[in-house]
Protein backbone atom coordinates (compact mmCIF):
# COMPACT_ATOMS: atom_id res chain seq x y z
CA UNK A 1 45.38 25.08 15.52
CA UNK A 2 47.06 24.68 12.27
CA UNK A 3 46.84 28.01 10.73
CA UNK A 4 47.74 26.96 6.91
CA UNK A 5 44.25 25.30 6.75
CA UNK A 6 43.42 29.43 6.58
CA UNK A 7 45.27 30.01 3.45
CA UNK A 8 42.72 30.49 0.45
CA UNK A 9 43.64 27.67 -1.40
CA UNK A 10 42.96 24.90 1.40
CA UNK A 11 39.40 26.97 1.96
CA UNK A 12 38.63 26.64 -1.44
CA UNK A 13 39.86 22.50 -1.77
CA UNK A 14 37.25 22.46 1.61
CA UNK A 15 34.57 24.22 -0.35
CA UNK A 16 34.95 22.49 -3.22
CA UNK A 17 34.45 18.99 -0.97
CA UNK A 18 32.05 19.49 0.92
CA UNK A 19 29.61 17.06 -0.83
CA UNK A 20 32.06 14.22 -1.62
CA UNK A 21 33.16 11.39 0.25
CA UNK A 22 35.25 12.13 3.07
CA UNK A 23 36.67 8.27 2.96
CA UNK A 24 37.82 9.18 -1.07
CA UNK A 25 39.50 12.53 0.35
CA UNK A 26 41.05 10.86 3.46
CA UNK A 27 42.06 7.81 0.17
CA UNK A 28 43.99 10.22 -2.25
CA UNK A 29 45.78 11.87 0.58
CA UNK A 30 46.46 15.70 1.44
CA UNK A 31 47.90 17.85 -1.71
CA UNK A 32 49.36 20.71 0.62
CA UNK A 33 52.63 19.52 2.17
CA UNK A 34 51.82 21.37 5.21
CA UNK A 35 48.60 19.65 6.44
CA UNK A 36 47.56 16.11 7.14
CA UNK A 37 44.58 14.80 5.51
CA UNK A 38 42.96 13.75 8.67
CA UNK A 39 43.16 18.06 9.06
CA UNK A 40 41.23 18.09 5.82
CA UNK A 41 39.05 15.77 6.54
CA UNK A 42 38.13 16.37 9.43
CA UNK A 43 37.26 20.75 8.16
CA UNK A 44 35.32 18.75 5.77
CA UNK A 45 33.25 16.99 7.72
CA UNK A 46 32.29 19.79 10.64
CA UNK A 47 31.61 22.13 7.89
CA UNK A 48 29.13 19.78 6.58
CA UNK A 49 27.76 19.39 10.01
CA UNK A 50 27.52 23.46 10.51
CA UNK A 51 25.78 24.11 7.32
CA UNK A 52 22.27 23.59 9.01
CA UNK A 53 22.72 23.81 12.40
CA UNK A 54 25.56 26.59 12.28
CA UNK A 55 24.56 29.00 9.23
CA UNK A 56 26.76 31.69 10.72
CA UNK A 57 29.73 30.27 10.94
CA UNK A 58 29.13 28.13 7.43
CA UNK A 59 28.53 31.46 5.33
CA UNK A 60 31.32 32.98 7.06
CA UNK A 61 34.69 33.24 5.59
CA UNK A 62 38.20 31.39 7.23
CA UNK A 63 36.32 29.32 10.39
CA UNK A 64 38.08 27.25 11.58
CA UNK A 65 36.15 24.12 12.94
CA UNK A 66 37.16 21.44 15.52
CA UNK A 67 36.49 17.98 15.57
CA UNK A 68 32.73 16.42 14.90
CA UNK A 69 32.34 15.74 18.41
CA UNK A 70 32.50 19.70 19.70
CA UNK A 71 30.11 20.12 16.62
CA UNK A 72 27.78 17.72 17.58
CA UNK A 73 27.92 18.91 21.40
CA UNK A 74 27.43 22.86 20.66
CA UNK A 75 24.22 24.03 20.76
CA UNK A 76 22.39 24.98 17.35
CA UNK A 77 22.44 28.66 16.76
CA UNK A 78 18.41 28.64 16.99
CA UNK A 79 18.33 27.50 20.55
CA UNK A 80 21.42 29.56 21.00
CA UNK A 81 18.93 32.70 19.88
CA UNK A 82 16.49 31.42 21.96
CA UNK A 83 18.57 31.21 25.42
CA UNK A 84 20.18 34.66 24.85
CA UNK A 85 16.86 36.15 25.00
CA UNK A 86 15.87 35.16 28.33
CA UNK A 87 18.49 37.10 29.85
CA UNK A 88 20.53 40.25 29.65
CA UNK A 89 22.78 42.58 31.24
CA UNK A 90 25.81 44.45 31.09
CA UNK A 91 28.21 41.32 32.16
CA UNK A 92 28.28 37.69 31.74
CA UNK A 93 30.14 34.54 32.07
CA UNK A 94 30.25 31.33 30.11
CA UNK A 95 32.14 28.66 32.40
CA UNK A 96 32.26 26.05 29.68
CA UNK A 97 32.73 28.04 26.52
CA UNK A 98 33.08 24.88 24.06
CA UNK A 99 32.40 25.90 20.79
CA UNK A 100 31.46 29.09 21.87
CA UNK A 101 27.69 29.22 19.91
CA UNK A 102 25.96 30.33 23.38
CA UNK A 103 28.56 32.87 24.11
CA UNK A 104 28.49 34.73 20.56
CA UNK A 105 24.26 35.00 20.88
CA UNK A 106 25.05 36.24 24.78
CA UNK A 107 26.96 39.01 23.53
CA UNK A 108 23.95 40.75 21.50
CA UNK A 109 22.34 40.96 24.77
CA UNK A 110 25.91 41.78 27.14
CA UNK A 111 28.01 44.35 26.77
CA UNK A 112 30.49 42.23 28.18
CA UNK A 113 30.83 38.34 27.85
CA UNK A 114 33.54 36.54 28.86
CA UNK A 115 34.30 32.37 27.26
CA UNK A 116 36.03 29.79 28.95
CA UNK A 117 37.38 26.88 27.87
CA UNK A 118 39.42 24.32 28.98
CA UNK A 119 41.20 22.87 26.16
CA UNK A 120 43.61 25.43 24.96
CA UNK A 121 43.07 24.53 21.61
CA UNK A 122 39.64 24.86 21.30
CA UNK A 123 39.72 28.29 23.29
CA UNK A 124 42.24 29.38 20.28
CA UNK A 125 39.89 28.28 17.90
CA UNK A 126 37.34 30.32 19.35
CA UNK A 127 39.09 33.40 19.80
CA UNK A 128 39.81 32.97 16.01
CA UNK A 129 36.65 31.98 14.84
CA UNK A 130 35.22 35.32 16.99
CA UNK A 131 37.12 37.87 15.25
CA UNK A 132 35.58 36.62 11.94
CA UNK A 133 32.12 37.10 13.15
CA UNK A 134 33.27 40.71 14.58
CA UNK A 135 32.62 39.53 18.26
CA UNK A 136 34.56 42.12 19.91
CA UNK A 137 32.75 41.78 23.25
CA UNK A 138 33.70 38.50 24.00
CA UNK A 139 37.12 37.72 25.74
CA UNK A 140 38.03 34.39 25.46
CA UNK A 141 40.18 32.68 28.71
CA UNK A 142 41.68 29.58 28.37
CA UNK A 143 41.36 28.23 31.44
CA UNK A 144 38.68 25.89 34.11
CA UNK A 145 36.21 28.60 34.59
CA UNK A 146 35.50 27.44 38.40
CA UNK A 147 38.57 27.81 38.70
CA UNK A 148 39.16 31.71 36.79
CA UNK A 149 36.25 32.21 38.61
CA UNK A 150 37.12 32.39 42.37
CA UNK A 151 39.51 35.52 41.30
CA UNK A 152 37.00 37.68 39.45
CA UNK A 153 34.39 39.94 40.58
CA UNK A 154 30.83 39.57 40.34
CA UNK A 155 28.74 39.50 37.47
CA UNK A 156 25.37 40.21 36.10
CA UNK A 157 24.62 35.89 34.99
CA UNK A 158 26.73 33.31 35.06
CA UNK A 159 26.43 30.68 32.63
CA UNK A 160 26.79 26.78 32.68
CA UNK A 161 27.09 23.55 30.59
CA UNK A 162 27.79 21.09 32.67
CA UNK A 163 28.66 17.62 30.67
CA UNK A 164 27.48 14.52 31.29
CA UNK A 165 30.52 12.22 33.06
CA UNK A 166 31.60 9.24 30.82
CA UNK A 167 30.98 6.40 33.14
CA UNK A 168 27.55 7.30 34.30
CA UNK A 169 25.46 4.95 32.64
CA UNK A 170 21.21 4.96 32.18
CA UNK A 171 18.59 7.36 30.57
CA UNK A 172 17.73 9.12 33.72
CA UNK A 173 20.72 11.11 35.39
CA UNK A 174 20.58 14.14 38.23
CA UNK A 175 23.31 17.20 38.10
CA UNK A 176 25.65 15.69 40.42
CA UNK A 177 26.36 13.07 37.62
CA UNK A 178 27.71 16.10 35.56
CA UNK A 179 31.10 17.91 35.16
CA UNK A 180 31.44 20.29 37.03
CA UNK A 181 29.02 19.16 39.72
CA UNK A 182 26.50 22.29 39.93
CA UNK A 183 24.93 21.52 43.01
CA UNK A 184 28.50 21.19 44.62
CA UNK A 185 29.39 24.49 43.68
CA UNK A 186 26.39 26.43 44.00
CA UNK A 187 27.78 28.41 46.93
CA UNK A 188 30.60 29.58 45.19
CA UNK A 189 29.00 30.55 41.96
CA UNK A 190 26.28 32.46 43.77
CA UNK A 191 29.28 34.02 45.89
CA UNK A 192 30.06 35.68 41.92
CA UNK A 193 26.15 36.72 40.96
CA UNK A 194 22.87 36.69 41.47
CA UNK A 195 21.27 35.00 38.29
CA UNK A 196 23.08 31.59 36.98
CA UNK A 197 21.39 29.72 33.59
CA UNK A 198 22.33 25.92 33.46
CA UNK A 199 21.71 24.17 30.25
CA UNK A 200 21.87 20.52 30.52
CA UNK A 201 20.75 17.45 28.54
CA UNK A 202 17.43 16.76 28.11
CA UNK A 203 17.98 13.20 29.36
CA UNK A 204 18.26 14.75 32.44
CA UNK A 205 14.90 14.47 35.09
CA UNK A 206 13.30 17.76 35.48
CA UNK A 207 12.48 17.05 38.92
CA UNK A 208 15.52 15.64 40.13
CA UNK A 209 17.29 18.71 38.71
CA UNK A 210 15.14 21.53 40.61
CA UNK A 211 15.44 19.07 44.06
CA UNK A 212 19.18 18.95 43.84
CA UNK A 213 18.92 22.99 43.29
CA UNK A 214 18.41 26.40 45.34
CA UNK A 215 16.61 28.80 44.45
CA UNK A 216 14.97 27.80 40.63
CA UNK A 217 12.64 29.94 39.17
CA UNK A 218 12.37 28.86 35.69
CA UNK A 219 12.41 25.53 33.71
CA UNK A 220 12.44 26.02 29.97
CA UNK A 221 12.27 22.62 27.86
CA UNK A 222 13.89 23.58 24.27
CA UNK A 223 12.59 21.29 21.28
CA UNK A 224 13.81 22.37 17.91
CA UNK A 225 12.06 20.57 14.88
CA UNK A 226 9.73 18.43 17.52
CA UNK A 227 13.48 16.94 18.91
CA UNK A 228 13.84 17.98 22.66
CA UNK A 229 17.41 19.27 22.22
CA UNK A 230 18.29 21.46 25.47
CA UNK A 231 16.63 21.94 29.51
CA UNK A 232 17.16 25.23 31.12
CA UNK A 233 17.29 26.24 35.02
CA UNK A 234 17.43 29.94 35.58
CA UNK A 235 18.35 30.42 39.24
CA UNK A 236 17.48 33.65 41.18
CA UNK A 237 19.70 34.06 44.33
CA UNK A 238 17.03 34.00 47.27
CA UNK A 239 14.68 33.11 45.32
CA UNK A 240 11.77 30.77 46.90
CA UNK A 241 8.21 31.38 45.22
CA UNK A 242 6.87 29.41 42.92
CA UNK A 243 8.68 27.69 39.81
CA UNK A 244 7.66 28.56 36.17
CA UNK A 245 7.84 25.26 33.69
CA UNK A 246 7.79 26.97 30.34
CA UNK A 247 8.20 25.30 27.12
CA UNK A 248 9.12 26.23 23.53
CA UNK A 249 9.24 24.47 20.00
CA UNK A 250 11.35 25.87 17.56
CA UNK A 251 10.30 25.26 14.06
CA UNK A 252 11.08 27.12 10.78
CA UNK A 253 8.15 28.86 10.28
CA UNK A 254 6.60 29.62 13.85
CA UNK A 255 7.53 28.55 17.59
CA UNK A 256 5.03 27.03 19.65
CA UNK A 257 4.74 28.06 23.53
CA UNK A 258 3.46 26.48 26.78
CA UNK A 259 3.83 27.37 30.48
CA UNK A 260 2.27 26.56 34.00
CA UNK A 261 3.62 26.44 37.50
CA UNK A 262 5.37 23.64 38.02
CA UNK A 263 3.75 21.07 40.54
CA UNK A 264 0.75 22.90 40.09
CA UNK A 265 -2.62 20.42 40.19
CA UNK A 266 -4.57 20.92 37.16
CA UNK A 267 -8.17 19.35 36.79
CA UNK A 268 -8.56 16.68 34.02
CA UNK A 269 -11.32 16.74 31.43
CA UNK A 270 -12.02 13.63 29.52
CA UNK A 271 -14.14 13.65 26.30
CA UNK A 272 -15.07 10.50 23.88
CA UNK A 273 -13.20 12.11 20.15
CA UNK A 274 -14.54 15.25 18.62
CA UNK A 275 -13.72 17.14 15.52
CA UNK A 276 -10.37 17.77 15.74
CA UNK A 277 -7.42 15.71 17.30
CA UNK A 278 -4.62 17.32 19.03
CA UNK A 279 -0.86 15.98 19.36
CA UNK A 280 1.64 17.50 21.53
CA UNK A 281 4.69 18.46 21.11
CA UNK A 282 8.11 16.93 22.19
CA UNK A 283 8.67 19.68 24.52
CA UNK A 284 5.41 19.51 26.54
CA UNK A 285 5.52 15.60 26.71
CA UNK A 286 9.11 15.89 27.97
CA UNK A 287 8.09 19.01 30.50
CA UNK A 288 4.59 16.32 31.43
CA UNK A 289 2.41 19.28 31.10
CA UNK A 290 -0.16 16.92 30.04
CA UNK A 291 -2.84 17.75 31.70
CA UNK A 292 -2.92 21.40 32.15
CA UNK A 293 -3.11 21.53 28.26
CA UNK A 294 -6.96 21.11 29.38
CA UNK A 295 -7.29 24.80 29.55
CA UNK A 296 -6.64 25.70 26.23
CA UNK A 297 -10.14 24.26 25.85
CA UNK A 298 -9.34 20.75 24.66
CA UNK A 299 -10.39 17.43 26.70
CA UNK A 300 -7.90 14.40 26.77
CA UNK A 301 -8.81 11.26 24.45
CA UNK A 302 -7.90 8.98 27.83
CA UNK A 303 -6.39 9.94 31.09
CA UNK A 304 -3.23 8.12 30.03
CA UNK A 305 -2.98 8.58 26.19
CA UNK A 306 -1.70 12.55 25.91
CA UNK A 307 -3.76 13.10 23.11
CA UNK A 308 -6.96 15.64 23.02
CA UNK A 309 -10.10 16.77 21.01
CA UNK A 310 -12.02 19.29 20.52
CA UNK A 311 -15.16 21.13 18.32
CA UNK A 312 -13.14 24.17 17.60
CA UNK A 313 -10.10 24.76 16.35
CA UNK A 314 -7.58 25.58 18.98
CA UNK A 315 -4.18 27.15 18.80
CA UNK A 316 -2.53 24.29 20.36
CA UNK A 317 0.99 23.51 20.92
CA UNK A 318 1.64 20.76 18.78
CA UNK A 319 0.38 18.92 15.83
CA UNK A 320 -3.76 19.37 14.96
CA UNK A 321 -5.72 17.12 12.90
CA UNK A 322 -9.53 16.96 11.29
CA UNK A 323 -10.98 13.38 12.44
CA UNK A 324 -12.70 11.96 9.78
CA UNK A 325 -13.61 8.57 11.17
CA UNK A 326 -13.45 7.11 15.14
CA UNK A 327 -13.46 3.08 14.50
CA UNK A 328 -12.57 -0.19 16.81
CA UNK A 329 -9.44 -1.47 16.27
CA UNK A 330 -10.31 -3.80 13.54
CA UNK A 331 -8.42 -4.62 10.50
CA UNK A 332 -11.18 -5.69 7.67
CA UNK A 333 -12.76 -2.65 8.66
CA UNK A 334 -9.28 -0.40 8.36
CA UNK A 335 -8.76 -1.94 5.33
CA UNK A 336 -11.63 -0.88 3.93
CA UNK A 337 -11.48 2.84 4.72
CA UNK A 338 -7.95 2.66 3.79
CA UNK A 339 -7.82 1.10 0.03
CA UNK A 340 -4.65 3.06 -0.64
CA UNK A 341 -2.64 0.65 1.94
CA UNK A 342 -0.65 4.03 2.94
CA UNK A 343 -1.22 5.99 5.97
CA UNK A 344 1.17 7.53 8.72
CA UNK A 345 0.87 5.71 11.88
CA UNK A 346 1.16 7.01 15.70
CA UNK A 347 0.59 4.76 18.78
CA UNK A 348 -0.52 6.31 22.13
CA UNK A 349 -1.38 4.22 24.66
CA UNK A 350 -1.40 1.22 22.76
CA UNK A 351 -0.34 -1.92 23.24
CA UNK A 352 0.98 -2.53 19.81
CA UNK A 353 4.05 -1.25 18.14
CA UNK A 354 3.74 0.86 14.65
CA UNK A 355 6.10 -1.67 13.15
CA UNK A 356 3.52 -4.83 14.47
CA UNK A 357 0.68 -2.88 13.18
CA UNK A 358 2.24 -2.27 10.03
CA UNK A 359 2.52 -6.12 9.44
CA UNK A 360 -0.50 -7.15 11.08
CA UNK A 361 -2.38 -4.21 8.18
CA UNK A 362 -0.09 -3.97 5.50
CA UNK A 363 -0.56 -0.28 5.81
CA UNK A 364 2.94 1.37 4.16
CA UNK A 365 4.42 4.83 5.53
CA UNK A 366 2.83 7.51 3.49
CA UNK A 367 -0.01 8.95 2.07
CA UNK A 368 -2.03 12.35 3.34
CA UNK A 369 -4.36 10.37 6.09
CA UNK A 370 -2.77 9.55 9.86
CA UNK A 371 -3.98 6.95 11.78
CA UNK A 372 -3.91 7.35 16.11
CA UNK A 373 -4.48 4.17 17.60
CA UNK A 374 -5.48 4.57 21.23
CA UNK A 375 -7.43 3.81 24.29
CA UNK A 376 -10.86 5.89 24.51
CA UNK A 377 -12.34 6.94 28.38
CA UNK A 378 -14.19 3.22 28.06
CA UNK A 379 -10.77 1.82 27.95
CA UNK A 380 -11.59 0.46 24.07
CA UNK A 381 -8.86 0.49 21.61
CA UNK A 382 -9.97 2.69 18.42
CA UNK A 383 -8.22 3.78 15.83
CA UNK A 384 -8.63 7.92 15.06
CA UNK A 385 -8.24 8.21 10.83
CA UNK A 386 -7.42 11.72 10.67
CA UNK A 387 -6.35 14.50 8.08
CA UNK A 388 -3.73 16.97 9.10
CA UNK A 389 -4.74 21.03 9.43
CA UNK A 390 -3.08 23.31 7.85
């Protein structure tokens, strides 16, 4: 930690370049004789990074920021907010500090939190970067938290990000692919509390994950913006009743919520299309709640195309629509309900692409009508011409 980048007139040459071309900066070289411009650069560049998924730390005076790849690892300080209110207590914690984002929203719900981190020079960071924000709660240990760990006492959660090993290769990976191996250590860690929170990818297979565990009682599946960004396992010592599947999307004006139990059989109702169409969202796709969404009072379009209708107007979990025509799949006849040549285009269940049907059409992105092409309960391909609800 170079702690000249602090002085005011490095913050204010960062400020100042914030919107210009890192390569130009990194070009002209570094006016202050005691920092590199690869320094510079690279406070440019994670302050950019923070501004929208950071706001605390970008309105905040003298952070110090580490390199774009612990930026782009943290967790946003939305689903940050969002994890810290699941739990609480008067101790917790964090194993794999990072960044330290998760810690910082733990400690408005702990009186105590304690950060580790490996790397000595991100823990410094850290430590800095928390007496800015007035974090006096937090005590930051530089250090492998297994390890620190096995010579504390016990606390109220424990806290986990285990990250994912280099040479493991694929979309679909289980825990033990992870550093440090959860499942491995799950004796120990429960030997220190009774509640542990994992966060892990969301590449990771929900299933998988609760087989290679003891004792799950909650899955939450964290979209932010419609982007699946984070899974969570809470784990209850003992605990062996059923397991709660819970998702949330985080959006800027409202959050959308779903739950059931997960495994649970759930009866499916299929309807030809109605008056409204109903999209889900990332997180229930990714959590394949698909078709227990049937009891919000909506029927599925086709047993395999994750898209529903309805007569009324349902608060639903995703995105809703008004259908205004149900057609074949047939391009004179698109063409002709579609004389602007614009439309936004979703597939589901289809066994065209958006980009084929887009040259097959001519339709362009745009425009204030959406077009679903799918497969109806007579296994016909239509095409749904909606207009999105407010």
């Amino acid at each position: 930690m170079n702690k000249h980048i602090l002085h005011t007139k490095v913050q204010d040459f960062i400020n100042e370049h914030l919107n210009s071309d890192v390569s130009k900066v990194l070009f002209k070289g570094s006016p202050f004789r005691d920092i590199s411009v690869q320094e510079l650069a690279t406070q440019i560049e994670a302050k950019k990074r923070a501004k929208q998924k950071l706001p605390t730390w970008y309105a905040t005076k003298n952070i110090y920021y580490p390199n774009k790849l612990n930026i782009e690892q943290t967790s946003s300080e939305i689903a940050a907010a969002y994890k810290s209110n699941l739990i609480s207590g008067d101790t917790l914690i964090d194993l794999t500090g990072g960044f330290g984002i998760d810690s910082y929203y733990f400690s408005k719900r702990f009186n105590h939190v304690t950060h580790c981190e490996l790397h000595v020079d991100l823990s410094e960071i850290v430590a800095h970067n928390y007496a800015q924000l007035g974090a006096q709660q937090i005590k930051t240990i530089a250090q492998n938290g297994l390890t620190y760990l096995r010579s504390q006492r016990q606390y109220d959660w424990i806290y986990i990000d285990p990250s994912r090993r280099n040479d493991i290769k694929g979309k679909v990976f289980l825990l033990q692919d992870c550093l440090p191996n959860v499942p491995e250590n799950l004796t120990i860690l429960f030997k220190h509390t009774k509640h542990l929170l994992i966060k892990v990818s969301p590449m990771l297979d929900i299933t998988n994950a609760i087989n290679e565990l003891n004792f799950v009682k909650e899955v939450h599946v964290v979209a932010v913006n419609n982007e699946v960004k984070e899974l969570l396992f809470l784990l209850e010592k003992e605990y062996t009743s059923a397991i709660r599947i819970k998702t949330c999307n985080l959006g800027p004006k409202k959050y959308q919520h779903f739950g059931a139990i997960f495994g649970e059989e759930a009866t499916i109702e299929l309807s030809t299309p109605k008056t409204y169409l109903y999209e889900p969202n990332a997180a229930i796709l990714k959590a394949g709640l698909f078709n227990q969404l049937t009891s919000l009072g909506v029927s599925k379009l086709h047993r395999n195309s994750h898209l529903y209708t309805a007569d009324v107007i349902v608060n639903f979990p995703g995105r809703s629509f008004t259908i205004i025509h149900t057609i074949p799949y047939d391009k004179k006849l698109l063409n002709k309900l579609i004389p602007s040549k614009k439309a936004n285009i979703t597939t589901r269940n289809f066994p065209n692409t958006v980009a084929e049907i887009r040259k097959r059409t001519k339709i362009k992105e745009g425009g204030h009508q959406y077009l679903f092409f799918t497969k109806d309960i007579s296994d016909k391909y239509i095409v749904l011409i909606c207009e999105k609800m407010n």
